[in-house]
Structure formats: C-alpha cells, structure tokens
N, C-alpha and C. Protein backbone atom coordinates (compact mmCIF):
# COMPACT_ATOMS: atom_id res chain seq x y z
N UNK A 1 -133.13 149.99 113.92
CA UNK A 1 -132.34 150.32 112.75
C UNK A 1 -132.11 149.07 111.88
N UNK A 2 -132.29 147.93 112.51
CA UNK A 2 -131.27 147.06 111.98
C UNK A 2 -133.10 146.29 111.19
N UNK A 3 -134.14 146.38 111.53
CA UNK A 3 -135.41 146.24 110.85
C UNK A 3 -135.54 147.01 109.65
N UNK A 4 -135.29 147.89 109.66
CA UNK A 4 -135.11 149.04 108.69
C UNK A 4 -134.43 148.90 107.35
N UNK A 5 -133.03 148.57 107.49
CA UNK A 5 -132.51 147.78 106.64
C UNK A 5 -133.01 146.60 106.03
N UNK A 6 -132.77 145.91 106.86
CA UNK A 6 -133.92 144.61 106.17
C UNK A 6 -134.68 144.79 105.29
N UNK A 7 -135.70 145.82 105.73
CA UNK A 7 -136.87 146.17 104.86
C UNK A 7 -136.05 146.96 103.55
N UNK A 8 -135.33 147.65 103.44
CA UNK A 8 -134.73 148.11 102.64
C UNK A 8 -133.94 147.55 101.92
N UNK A 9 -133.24 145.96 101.74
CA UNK A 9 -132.80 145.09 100.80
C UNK A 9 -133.86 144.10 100.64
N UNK A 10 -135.49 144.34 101.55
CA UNK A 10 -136.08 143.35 100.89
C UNK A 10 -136.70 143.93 99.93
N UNK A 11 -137.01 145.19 100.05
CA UNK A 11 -137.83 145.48 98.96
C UNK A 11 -136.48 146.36 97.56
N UNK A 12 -135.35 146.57 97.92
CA UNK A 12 -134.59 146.55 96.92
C UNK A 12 -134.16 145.35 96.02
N UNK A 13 -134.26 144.38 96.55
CA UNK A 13 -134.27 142.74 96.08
C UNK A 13 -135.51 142.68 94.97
N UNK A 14 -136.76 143.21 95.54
CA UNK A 14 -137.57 143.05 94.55
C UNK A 14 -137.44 143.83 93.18
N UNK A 15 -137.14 145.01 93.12
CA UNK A 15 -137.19 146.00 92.44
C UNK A 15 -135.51 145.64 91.35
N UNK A 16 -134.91 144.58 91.78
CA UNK A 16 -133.67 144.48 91.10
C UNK A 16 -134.30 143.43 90.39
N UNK A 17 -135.31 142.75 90.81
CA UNK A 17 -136.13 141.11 90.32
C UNK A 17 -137.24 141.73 89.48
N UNK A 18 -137.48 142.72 89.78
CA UNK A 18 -138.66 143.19 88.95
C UNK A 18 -137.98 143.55 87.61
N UNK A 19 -137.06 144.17 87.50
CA UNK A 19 -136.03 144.51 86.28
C UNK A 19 -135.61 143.69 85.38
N UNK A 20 -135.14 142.42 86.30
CA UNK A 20 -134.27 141.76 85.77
C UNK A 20 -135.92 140.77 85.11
N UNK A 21 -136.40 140.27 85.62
CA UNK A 21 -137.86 139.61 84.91
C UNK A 21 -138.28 140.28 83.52
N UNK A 22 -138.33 140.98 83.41
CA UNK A 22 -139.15 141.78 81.70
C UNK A 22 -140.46 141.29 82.36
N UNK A 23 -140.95 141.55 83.68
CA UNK A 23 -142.48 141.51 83.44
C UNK A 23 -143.31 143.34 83.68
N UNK A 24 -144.58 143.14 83.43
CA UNK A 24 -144.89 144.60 84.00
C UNK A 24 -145.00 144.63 85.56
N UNK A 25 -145.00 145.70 86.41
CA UNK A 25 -145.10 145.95 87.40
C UNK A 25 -146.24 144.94 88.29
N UNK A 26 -147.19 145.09 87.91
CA UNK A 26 -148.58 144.61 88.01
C UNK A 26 -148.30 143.12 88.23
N UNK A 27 -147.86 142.29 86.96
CA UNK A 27 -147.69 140.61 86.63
C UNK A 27 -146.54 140.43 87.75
N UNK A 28 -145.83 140.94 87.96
CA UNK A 28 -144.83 140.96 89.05
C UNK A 28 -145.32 140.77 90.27
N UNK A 29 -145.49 141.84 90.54
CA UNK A 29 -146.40 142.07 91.75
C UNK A 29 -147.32 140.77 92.29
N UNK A 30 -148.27 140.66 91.25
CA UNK A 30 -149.29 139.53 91.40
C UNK A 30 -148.58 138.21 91.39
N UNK A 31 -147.24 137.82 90.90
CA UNK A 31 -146.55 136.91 90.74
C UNK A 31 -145.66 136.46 92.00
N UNK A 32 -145.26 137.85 92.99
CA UNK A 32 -144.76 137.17 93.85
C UNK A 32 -145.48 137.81 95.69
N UNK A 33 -147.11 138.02 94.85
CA UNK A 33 -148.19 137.84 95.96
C UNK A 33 -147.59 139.43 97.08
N UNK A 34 -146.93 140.42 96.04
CA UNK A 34 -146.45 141.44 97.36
C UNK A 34 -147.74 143.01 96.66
N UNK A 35 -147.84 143.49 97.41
CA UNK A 35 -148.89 144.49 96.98
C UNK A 35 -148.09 145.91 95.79
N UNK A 36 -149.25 145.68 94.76
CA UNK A 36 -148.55 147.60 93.70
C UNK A 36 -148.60 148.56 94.53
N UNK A 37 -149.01 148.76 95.33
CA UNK A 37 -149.03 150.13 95.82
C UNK A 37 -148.30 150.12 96.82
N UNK A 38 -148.01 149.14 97.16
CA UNK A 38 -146.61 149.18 98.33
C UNK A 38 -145.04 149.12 97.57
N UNK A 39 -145.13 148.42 96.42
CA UNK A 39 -144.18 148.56 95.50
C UNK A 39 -143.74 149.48 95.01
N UNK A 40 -144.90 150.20 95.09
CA UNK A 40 -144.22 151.71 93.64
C UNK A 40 -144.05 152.51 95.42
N UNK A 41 -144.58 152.52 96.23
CA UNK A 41 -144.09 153.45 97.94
C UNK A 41 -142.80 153.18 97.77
N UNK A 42 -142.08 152.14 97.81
CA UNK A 42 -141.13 151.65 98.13
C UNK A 42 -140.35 151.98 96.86
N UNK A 43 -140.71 151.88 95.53
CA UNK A 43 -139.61 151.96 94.62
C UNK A 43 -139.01 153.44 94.65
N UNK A 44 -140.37 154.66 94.81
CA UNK A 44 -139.84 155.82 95.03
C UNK A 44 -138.96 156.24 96.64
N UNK A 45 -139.17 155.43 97.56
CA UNK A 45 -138.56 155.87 98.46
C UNK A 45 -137.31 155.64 98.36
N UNK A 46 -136.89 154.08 97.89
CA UNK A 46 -135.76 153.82 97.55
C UNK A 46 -134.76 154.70 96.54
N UNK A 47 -135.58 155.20 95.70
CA UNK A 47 -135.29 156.33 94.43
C UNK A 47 -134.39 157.41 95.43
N UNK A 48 -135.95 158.22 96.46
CA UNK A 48 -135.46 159.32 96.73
C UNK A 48 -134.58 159.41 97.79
N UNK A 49 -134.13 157.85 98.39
CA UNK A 49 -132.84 157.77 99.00
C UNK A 49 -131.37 157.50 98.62
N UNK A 50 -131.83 157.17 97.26
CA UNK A 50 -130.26 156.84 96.82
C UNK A 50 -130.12 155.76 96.30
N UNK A 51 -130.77 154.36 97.24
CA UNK A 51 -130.41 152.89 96.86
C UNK A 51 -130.93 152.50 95.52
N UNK A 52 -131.38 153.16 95.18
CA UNK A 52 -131.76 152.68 93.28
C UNK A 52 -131.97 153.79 92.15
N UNK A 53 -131.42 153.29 91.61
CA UNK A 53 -131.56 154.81 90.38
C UNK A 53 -132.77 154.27 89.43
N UNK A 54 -133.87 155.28 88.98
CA UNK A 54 -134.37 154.63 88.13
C UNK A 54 -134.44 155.25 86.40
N UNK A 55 -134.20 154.27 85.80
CA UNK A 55 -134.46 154.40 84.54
C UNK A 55 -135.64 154.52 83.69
N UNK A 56 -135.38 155.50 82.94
CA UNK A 56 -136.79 155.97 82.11
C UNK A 56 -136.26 155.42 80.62
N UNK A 57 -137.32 154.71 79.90
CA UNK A 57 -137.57 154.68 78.47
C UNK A 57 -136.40 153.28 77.95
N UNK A 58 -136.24 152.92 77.10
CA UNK A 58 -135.28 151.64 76.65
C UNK A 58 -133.68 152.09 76.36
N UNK A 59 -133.03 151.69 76.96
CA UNK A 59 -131.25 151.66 76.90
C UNK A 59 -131.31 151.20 74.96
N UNK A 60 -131.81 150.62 74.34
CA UNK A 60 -131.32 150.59 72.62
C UNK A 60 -132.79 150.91 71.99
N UNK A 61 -132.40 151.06 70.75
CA UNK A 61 -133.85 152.24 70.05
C UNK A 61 -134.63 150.85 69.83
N UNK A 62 -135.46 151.02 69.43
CA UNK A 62 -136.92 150.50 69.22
C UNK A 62 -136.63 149.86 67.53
N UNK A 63 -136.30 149.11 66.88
CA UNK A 63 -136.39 148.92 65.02
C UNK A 63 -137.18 148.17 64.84
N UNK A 64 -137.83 148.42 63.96
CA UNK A 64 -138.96 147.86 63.48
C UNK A 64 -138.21 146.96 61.82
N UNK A 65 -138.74 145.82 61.64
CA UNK A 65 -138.43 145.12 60.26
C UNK A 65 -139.37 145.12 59.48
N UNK A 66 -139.58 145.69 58.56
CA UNK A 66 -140.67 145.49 57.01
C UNK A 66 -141.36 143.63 57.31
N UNK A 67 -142.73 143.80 57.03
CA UNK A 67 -142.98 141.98 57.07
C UNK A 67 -143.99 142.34 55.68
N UNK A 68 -143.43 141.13 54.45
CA UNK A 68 -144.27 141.53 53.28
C UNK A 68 -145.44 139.89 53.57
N UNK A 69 -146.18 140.40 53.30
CA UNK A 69 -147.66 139.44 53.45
C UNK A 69 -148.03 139.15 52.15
N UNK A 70 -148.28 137.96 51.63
CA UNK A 70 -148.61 137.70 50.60
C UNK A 70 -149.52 136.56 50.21
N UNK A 71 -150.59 136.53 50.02
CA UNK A 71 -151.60 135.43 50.19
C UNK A 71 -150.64 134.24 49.04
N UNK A 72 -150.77 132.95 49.70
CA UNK A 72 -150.35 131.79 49.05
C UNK A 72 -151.32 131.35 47.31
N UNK A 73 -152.53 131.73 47.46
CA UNK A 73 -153.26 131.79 46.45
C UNK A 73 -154.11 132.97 46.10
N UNK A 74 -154.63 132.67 44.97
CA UNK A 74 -155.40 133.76 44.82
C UNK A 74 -156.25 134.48 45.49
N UNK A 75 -157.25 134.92 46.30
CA UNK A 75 -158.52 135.25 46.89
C UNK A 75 -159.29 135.24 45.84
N UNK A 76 -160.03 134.54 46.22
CA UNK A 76 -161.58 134.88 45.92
C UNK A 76 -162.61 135.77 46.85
N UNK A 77 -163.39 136.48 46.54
CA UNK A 77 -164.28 137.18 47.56
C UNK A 77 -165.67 137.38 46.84
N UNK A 78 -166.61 136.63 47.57
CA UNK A 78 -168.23 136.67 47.59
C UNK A 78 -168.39 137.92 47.81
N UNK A 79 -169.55 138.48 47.14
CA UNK A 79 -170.20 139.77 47.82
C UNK A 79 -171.81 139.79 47.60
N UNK A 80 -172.21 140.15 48.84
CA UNK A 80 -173.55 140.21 48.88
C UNK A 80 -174.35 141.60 49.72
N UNK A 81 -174.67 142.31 48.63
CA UNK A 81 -175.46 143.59 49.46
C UNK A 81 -176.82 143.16 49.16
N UNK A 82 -177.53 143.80 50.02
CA UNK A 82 -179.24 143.90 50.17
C UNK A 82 -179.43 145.25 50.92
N UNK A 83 -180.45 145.41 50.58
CA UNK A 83 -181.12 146.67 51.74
C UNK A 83 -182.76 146.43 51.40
N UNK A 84 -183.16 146.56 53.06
CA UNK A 84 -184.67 146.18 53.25
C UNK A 84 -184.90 146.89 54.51
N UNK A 85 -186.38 147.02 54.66
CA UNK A 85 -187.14 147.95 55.63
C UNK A 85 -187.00 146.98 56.63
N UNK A 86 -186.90 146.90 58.27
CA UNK A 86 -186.89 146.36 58.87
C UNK A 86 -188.66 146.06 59.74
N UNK A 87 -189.02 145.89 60.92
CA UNK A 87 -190.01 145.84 61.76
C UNK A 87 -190.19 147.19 61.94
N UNK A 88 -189.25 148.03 62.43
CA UNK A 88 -189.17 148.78 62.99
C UNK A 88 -189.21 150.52 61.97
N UNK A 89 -189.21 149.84 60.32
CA UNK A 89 -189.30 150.39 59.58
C UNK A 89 -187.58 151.60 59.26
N UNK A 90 -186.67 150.80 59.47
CA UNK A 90 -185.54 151.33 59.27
C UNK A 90 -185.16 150.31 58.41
N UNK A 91 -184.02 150.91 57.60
CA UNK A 91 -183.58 150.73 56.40
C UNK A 91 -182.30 149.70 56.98
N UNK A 92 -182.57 148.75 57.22
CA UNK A 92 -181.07 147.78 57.36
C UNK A 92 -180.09 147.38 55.92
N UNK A 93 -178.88 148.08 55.86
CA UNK A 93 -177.83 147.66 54.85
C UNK A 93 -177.09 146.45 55.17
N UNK A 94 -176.95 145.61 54.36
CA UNK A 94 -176.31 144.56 54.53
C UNK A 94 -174.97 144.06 53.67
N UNK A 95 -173.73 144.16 54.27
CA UNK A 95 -172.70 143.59 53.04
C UNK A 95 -172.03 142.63 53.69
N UNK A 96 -172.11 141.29 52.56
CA UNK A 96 -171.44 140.18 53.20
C UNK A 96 -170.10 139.56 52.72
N UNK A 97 -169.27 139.19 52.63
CA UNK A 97 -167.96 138.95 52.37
C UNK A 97 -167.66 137.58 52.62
N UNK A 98 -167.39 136.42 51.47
CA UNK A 98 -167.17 135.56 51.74
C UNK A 98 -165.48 135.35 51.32
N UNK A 99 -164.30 135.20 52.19
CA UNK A 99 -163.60 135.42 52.14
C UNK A 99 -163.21 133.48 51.90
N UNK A 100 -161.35 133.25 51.61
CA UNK A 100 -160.75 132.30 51.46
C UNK A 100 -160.67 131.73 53.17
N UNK A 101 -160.64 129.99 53.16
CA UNK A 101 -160.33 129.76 54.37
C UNK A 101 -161.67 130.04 55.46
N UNK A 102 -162.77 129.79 55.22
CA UNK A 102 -164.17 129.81 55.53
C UNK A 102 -163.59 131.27 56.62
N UNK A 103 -163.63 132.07 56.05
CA UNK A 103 -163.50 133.32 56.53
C UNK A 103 -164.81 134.34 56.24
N UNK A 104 -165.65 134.51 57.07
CA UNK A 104 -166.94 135.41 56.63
C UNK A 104 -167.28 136.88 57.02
N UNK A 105 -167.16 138.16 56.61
CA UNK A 105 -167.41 139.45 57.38
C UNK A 105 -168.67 140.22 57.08
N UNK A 106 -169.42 140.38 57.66
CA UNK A 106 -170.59 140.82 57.49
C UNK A 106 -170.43 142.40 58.40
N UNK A 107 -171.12 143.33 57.35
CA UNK A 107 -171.29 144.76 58.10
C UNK A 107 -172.82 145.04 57.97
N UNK A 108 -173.15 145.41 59.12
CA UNK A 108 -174.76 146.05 58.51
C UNK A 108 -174.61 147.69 59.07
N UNK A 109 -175.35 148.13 58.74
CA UNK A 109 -176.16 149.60 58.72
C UNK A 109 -177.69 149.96 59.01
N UNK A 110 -178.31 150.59 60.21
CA UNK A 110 -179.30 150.53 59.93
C UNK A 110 -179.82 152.43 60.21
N UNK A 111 -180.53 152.64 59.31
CA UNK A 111 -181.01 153.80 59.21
C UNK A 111 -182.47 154.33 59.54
N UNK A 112 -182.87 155.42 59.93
CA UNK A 112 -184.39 155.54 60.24
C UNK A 112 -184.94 156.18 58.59
C-alpha cells in the first residue's frame, strides 16, 4: 500500500509540474526523461480517482491586438514574366519578383 502511494504523489507531482511549466505534454515529458504514454495512464487514472481534476480549454479568453504593418519606404517591385517550351516540350511560365531588401520570389508553371 504504502508503494502505491508513492507512486501516486510521484506521478501527481509531475502532472502539478507539468501545469505549472506552460510546456506541452510531449517537451515535458522529454524534459524530465519520464515516458507520454505512461503520463497520460497516469494522468487519467489519477483523474478517474479523484487526486486531480482536469481542466479543459484556457481559464481567460484568448484577445487578439490589431498589428498595423507598414513598410518604412516605398517598395519597389521588379517583374519579370517569360513563357517558353521546355525539353520536354511543356510550356514553363515564369514570374519573377524582385522585391526591397534583396528579397526575390519566383513562381513557375509548367504545362503540357
């Protein structure tokens, strides 16, 4: 009996450390070298005995703040289309984008 217990504030110890951390289950787990699948055995057993209640979803709502983005200068933007037959005799589209801040995006397309 008295093993039993033990095991039952050691792995309630974790599950109060797992909470109190803000990590995920997983980073936890891997962090203090004890196995997930013995964790979540244990978190529900503990559940369906009583010693821990568990909580679903966040105790305060979720708010989100507006963020306005605004480029410091103007943009400039290169553009370069082509289209040509390839080897293979498909139609490769090409658009290239030379953006501010050696920033470059290229899309292609290729068609039969």
């Amino acid at each position: 009996m008295k093993g039993k217990l033990k095991e039952i504030e050691y792995w309630a110890s974790h599950y109060e450390n797992w909470k109190a951390s803000g990590l995920s289950q997983i980073h936890y787990c891997n962090t203090n070298k004890i196995s997930i699948s013995c964790f979540k055995q244990w978190r529900t057993r503990l559940h369906k005995e009583g010693y821990i209640k568990l909580s679903r979803g966040h105790k305060e709502p979720v708010t989100f703040k507006p963020v306005v983005a605004a480029p410091a200068e103007p943009v400039t933007v290169a553009t370069t289309v082509s289209a040509a037959k390839d080897h293979q005799d498909k139609v490769k589209t090409e658009i290239e984008l030379k953006l501010a801040g050696n920033v470059q995006l290229i899309m292609r397309s290729y068609q039969s």
